[in-house]
PDB file of N, CA and C in Angstrom:
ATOM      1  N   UNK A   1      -7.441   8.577  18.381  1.00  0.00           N
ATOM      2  CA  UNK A   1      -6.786   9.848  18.595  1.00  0.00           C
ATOM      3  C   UNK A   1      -5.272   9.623  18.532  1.00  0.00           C
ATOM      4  N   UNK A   2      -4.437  10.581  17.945  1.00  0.00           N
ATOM      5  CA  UNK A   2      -2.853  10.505  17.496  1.00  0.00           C
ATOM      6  C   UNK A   2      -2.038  11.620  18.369  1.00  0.00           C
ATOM      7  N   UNK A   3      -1.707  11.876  19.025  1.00  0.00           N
ATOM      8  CA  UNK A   3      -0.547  12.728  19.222  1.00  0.00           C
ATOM      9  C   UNK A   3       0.147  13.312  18.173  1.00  0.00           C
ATOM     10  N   UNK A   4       0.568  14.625  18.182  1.00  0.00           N
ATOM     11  CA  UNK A   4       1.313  15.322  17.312  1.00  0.00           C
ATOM     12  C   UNK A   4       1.246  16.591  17.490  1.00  0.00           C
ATOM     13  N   UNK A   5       2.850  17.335  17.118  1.00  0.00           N
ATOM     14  CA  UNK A   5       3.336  18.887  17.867  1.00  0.00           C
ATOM     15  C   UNK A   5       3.327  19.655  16.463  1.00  0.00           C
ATOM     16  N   UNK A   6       2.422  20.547  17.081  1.00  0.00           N
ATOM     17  CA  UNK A   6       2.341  21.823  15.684  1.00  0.00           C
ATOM     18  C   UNK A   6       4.003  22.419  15.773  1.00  0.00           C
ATOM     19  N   UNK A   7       4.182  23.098  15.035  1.00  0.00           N
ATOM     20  CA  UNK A   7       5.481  23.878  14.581  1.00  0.00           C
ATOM     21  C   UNK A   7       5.735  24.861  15.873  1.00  0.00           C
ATOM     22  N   UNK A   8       5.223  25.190  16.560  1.00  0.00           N
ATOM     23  CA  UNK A   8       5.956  25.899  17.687  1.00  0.00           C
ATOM     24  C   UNK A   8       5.738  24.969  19.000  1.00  0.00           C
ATOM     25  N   UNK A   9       5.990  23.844  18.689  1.00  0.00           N
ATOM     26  CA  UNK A   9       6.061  22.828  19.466  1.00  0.00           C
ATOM     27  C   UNK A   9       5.182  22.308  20.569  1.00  0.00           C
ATOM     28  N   UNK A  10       4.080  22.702  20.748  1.00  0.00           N
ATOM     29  CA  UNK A  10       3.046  22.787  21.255  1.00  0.00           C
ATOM     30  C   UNK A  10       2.397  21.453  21.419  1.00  0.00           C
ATOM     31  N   UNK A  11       2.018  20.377  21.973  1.00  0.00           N
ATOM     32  CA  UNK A  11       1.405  19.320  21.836  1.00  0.00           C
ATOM     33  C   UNK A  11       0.015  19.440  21.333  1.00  0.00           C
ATOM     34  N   UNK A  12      -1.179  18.266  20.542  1.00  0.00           N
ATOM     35  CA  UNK A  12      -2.139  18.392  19.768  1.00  0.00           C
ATOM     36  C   UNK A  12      -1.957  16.886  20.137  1.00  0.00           C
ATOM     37  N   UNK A  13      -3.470  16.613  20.079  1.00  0.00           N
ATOM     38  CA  UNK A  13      -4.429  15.755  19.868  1.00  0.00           C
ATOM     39  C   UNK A  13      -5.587  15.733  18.645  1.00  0.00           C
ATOM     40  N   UNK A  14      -5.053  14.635  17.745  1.00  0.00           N
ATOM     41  CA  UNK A  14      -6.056  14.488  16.407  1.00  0.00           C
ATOM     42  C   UNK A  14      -7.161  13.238  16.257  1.00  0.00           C
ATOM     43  N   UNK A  15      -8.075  13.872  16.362  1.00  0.00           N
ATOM     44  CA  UNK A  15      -9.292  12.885  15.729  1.00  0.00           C
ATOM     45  C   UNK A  15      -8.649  11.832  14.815  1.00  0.00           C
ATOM     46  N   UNK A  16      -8.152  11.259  14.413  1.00  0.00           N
ATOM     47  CA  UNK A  16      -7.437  10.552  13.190  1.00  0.00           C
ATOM     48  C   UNK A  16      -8.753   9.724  12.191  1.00  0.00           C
ATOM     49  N   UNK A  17      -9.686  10.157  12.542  1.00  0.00           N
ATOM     50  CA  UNK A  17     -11.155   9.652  11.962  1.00  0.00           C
ATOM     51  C   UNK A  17     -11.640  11.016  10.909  1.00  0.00           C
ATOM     52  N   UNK A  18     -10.750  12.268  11.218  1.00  0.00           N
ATOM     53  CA  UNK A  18     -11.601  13.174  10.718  1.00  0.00           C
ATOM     54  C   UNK A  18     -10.323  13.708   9.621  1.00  0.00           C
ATOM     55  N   UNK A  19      -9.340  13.087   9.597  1.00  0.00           N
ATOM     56  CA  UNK A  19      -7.990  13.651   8.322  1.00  0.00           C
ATOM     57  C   UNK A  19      -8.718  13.150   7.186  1.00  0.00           C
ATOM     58  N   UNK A  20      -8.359  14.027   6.514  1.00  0.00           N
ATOM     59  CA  UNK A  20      -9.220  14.220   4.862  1.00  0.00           C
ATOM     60  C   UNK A  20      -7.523  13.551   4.199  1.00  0.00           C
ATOM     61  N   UNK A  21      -7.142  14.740   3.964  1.00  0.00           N
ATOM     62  CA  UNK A  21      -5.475  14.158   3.734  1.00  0.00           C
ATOM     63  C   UNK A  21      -4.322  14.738   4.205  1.00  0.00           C
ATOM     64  N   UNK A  22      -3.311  14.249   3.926  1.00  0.00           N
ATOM     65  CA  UNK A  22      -2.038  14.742   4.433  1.00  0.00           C
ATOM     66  C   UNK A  22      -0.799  15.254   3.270  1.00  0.00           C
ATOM     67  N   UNK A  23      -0.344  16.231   3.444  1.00  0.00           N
ATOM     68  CA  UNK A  23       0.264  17.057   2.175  1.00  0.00           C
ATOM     69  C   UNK A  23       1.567  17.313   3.239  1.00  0.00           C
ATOM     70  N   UNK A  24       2.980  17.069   1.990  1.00  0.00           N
ATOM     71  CA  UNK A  24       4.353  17.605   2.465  1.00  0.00           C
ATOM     72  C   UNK A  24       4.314  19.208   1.632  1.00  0.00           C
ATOM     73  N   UNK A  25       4.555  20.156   1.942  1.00  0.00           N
ATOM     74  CA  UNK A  25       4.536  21.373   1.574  1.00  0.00           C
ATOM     75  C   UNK A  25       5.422  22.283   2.130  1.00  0.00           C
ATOM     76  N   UNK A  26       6.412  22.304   2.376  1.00  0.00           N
ATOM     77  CA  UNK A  26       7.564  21.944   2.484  1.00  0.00           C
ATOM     78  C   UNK A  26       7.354  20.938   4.196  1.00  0.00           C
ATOM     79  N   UNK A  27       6.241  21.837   5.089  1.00  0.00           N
ATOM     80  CA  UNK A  27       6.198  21.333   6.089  1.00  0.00           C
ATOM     81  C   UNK A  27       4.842  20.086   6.305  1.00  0.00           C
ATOM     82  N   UNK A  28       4.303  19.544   7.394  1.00  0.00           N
ATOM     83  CA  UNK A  28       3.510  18.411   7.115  1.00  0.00           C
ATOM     84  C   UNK A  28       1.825  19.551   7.018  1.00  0.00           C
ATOM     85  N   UNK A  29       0.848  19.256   6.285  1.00  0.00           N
ATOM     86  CA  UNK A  29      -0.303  19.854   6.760  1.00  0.00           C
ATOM     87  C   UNK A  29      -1.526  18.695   6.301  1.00  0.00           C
ATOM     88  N   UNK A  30      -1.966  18.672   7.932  1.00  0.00           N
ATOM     89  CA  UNK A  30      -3.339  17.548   7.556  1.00  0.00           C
ATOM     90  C   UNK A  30      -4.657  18.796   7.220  1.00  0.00           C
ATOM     91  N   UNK A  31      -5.073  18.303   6.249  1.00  0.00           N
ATOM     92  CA  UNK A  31      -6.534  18.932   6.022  1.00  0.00           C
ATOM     93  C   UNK A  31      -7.601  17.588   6.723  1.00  0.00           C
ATOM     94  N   UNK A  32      -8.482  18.594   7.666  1.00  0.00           N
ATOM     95  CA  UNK A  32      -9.475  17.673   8.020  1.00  0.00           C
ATOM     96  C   UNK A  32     -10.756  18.120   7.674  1.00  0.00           C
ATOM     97  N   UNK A  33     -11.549  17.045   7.468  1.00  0.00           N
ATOM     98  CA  UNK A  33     -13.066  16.764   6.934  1.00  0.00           C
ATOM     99  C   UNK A  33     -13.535  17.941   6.679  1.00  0.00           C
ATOM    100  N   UNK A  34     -13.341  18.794   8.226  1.00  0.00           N
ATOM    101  CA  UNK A  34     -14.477  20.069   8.593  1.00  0.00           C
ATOM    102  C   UNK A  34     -13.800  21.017   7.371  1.00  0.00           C
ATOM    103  N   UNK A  35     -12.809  21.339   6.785  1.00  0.00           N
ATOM    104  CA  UNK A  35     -11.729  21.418   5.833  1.00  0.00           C
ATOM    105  C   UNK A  35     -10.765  22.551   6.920  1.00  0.00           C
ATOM    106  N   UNK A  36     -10.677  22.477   7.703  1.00  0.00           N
ATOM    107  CA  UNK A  36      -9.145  22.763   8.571  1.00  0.00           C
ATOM    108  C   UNK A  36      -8.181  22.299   8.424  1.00  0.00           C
ATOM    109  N   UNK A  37      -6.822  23.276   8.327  1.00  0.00           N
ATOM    110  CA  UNK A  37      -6.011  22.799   8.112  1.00  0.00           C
ATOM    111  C   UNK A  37      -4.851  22.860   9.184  1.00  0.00           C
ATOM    112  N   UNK A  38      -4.214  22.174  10.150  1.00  0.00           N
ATOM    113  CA  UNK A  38      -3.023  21.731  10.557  1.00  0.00           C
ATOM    114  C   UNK A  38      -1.880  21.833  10.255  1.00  0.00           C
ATOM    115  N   UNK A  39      -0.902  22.099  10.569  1.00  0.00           N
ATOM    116  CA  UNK A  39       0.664  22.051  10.256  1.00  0.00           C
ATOM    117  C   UNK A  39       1.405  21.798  11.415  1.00  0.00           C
ATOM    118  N   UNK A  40       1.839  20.738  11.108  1.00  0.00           N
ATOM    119  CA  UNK A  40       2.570  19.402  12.530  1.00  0.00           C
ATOM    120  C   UNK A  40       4.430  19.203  11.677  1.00  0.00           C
ATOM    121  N   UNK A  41       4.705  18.740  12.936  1.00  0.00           N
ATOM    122  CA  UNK A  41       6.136  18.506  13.143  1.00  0.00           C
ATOM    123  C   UNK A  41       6.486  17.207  12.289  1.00  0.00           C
ATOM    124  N   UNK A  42       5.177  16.763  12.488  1.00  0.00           N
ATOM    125  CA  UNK A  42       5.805  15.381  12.343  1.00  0.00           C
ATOM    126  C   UNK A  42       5.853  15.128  10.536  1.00  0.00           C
ATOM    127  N   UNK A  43       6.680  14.014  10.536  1.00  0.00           N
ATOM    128  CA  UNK A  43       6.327  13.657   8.901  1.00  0.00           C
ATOM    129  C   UNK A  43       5.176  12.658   8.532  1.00  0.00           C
ATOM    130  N   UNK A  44       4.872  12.925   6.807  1.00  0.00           N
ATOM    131  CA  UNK A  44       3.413  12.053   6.664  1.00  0.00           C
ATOM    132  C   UNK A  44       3.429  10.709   7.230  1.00  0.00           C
ATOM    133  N   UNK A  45       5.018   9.545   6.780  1.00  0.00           N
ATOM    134  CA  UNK A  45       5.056   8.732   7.102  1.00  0.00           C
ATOM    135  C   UNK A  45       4.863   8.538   8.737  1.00  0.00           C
ATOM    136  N   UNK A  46       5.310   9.496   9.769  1.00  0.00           N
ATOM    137  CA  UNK A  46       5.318   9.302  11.215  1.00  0.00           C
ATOM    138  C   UNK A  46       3.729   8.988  11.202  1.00  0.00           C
ATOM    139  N   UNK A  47       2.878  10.032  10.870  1.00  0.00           N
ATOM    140  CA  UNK A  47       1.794  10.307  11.293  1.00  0.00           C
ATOM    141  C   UNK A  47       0.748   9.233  10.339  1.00  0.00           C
ATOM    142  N   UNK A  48       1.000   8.181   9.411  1.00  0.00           N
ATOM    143  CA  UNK A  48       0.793   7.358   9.127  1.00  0.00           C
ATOM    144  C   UNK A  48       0.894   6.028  10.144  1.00  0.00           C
ATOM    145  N   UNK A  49       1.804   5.765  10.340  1.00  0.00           N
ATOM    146  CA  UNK A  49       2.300   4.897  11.827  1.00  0.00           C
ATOM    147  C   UNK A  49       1.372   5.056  12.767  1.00  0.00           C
ATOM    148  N   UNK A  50       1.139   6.217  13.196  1.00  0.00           N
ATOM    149  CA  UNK A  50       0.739   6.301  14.270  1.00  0.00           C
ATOM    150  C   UNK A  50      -0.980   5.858  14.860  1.00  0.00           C
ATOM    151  N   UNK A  51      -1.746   6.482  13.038  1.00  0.00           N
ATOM    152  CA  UNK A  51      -2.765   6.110  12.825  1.00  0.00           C
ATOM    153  C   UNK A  51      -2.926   4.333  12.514  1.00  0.00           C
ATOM    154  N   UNK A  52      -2.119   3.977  11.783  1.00  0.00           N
ATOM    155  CA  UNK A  52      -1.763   2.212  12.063  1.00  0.00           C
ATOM    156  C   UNK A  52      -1.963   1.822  13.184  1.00  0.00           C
ATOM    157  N   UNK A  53      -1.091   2.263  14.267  1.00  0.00           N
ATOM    158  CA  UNK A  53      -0.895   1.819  15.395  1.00  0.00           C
ATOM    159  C   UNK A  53      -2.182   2.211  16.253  1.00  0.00           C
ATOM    160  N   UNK A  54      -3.284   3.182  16.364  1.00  0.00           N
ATOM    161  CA  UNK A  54      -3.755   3.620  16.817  1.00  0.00           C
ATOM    162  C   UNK A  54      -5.084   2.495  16.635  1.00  0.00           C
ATOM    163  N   UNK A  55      -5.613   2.838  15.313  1.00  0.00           N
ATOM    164  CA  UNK A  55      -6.333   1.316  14.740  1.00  0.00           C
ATOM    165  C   UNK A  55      -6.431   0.099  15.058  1.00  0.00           C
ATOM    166  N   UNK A  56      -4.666  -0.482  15.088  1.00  0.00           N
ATOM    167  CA  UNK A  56      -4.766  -2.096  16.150  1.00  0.00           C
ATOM    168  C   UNK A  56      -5.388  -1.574  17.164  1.00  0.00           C
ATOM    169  N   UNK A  57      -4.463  -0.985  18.101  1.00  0.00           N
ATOM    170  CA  UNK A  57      -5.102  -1.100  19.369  1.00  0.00           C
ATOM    171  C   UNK A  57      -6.281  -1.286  19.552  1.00  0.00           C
ATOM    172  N   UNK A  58      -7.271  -0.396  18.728  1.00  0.00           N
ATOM    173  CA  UNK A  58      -8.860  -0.025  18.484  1.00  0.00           C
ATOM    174  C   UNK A  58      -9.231  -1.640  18.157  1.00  0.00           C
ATOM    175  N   UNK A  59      -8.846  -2.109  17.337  1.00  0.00           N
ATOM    176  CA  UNK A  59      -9.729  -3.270  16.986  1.00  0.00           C
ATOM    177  C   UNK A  59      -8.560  -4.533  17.685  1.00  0.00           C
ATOM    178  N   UNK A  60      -7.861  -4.795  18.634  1.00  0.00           N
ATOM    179  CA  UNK A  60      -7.875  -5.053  19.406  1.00  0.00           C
ATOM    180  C   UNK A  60      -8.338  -5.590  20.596  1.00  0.00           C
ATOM    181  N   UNK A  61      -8.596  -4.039  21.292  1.00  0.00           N
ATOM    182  CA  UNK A  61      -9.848  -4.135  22.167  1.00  0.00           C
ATOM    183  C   UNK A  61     -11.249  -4.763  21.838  1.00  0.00           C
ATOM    184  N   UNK A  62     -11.451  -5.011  20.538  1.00  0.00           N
ATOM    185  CA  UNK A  62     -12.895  -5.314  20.198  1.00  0.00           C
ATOM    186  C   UNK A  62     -12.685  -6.854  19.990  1.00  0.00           C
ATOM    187  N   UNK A  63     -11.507  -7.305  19.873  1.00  0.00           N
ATOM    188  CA  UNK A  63     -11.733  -8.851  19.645  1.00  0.00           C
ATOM    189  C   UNK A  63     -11.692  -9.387  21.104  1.00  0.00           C
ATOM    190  N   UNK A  64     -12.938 -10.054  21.677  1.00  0.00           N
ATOM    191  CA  UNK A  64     -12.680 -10.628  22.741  1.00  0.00           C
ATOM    192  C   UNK A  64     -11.778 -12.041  22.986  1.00  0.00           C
ATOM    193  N   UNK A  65     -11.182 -12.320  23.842  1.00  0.00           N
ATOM    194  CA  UNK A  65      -9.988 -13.484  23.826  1.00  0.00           C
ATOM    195  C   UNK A  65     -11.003 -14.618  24.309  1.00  0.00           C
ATOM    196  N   UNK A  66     -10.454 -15.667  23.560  1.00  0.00           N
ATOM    197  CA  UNK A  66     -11.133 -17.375  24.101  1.00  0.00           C
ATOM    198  C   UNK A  66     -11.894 -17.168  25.342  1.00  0.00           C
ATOM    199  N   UNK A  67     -10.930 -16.850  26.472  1.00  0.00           N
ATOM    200  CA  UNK A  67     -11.453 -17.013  27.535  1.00  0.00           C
ATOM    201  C   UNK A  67     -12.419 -16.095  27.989  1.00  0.00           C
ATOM    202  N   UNK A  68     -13.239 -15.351  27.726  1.00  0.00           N
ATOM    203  CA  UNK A  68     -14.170 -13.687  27.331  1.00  0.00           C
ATOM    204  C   UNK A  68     -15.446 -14.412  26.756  1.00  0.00           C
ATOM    205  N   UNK A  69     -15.322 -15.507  25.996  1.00  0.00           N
ATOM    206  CA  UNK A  69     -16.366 -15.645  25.299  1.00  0.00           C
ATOM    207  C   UNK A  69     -17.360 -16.948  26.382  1.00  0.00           C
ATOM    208  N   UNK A  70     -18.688 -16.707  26.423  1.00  0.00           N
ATOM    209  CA  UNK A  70     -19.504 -17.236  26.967  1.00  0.00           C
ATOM    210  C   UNK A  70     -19.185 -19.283  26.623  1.00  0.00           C
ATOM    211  N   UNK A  71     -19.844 -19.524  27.597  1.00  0.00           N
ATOM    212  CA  UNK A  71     -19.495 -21.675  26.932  1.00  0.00           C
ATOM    213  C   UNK A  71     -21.293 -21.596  26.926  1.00  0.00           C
ATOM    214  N   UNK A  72     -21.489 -22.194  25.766  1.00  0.00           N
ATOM    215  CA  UNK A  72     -22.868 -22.506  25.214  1.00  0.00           C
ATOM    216  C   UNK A  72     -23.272 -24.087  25.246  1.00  0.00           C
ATOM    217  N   UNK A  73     -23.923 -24.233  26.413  1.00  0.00           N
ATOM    218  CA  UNK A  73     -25.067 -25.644  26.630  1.00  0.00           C
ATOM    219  C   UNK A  73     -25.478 -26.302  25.413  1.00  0.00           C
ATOM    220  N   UNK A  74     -24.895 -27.435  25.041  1.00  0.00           N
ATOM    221  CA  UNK A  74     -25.625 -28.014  23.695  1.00  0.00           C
ATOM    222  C   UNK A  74     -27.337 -28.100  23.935  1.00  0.00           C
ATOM    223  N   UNK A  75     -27.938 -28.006  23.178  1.00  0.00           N
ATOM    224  CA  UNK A  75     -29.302 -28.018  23.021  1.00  0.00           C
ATOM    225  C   UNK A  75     -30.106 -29.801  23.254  1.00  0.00           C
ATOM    226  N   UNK A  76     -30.896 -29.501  24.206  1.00  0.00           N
ATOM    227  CA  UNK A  76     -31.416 -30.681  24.325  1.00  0.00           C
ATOM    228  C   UNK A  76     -31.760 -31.309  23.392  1.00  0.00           C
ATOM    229  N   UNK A  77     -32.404 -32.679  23.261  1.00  0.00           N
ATOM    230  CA  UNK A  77     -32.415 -33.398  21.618  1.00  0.00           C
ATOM    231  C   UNK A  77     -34.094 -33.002  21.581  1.00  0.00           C
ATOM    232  N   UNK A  78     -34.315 -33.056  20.100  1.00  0.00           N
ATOM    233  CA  UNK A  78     -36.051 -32.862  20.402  1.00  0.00           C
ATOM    234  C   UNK A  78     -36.610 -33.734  20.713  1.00  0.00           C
ATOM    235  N   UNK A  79     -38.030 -33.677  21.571  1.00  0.00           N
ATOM    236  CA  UNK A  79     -39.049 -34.779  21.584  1.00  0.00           C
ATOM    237  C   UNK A  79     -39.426 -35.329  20.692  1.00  0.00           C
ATOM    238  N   UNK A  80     -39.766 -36.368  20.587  1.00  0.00           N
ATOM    239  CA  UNK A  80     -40.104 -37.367  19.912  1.00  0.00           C
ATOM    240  C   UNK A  80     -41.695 -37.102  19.326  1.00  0.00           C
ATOM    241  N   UNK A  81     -41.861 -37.050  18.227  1.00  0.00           N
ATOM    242  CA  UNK A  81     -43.546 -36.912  17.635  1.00  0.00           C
ATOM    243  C   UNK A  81     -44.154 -37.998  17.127  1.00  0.00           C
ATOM    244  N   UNK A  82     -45.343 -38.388  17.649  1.00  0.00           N
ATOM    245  CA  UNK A  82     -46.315 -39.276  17.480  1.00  0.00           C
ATOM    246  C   UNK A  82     -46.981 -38.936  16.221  1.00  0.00           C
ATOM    247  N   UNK A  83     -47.367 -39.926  15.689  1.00  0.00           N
ATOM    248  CA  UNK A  83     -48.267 -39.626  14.391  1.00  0.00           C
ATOM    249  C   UNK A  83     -49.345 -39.084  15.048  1.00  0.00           C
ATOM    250  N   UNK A  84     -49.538 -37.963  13.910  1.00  0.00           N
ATOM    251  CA  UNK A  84     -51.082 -37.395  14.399  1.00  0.00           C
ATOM    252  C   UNK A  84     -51.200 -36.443  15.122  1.00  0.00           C
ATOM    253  N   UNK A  85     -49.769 -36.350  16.271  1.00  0.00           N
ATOM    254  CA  UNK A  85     -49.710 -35.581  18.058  1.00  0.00           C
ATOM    255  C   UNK A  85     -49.103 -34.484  17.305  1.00  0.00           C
ATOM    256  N   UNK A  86     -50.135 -33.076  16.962  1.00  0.00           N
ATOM    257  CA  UNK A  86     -49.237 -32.029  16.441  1.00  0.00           C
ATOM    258  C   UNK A  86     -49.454 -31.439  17.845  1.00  0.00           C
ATOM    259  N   UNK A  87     -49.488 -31.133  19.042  1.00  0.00           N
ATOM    260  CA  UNK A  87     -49.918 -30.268  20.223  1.00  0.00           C
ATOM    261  C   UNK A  87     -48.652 -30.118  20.979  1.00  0.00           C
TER     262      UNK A  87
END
C-alpha cells in the first residue's frame, strides 16, 4: 500500500498491486485493474519510488536473518548392513 493526495488534497491509500498504469495528462492519473481511474498530486516518478520502496520493505520482511533460521542436527551415520540382513 502507497500513500498519495488526490487533487483537493485529501489523503488516499493505494493497493499498489492493483495499478494497471500511470499516465501524465497534464495531471498524474493511475488507472487500476478494476479499470478506475485516480488523479493524485503526486508525479509518476514520486509514485514509482514509492512503490520501489514499498516492495523492499515487503520482501524484506520475508527474508529471515541468520539468526531466525533454525540450526539443523547432522544426521546420524547409517547402520551398517550385513550380507543377506535386508530387515
Amino acid at each position: 500500500m502507497i500513500k498519495l493526495t488526490r487533487l483537493n488534497n485529501h489523503p488516499l491509500v493505494v493497493n499498489c498491486d492493483l495499478i494497471k498504469s500511470i499516465e501524465n495528462a497534464p495531471d498524474t492519473v493511475l488507472t487500476l485493474v478494476t479499470g478506475d481511474k485516480i488523479i493524485v498530486r503526486e508525479s509518476t516518478e514520486q509514485i514509482l519510488e514509492r512503490v520501489i520502496e514499498f516492495r523492499r520493505a515487503v520482501l524484506a520482511g520475508l527474508a529471515p536473518s541468520p539468526a531466525d533460521l533454525p540450526t539443523v542436527a547432522s544426521p546420524a551415520p547409517p547402520a551398517a548392513v550385513k550380507d543377506g540382513d535386508l530387515s
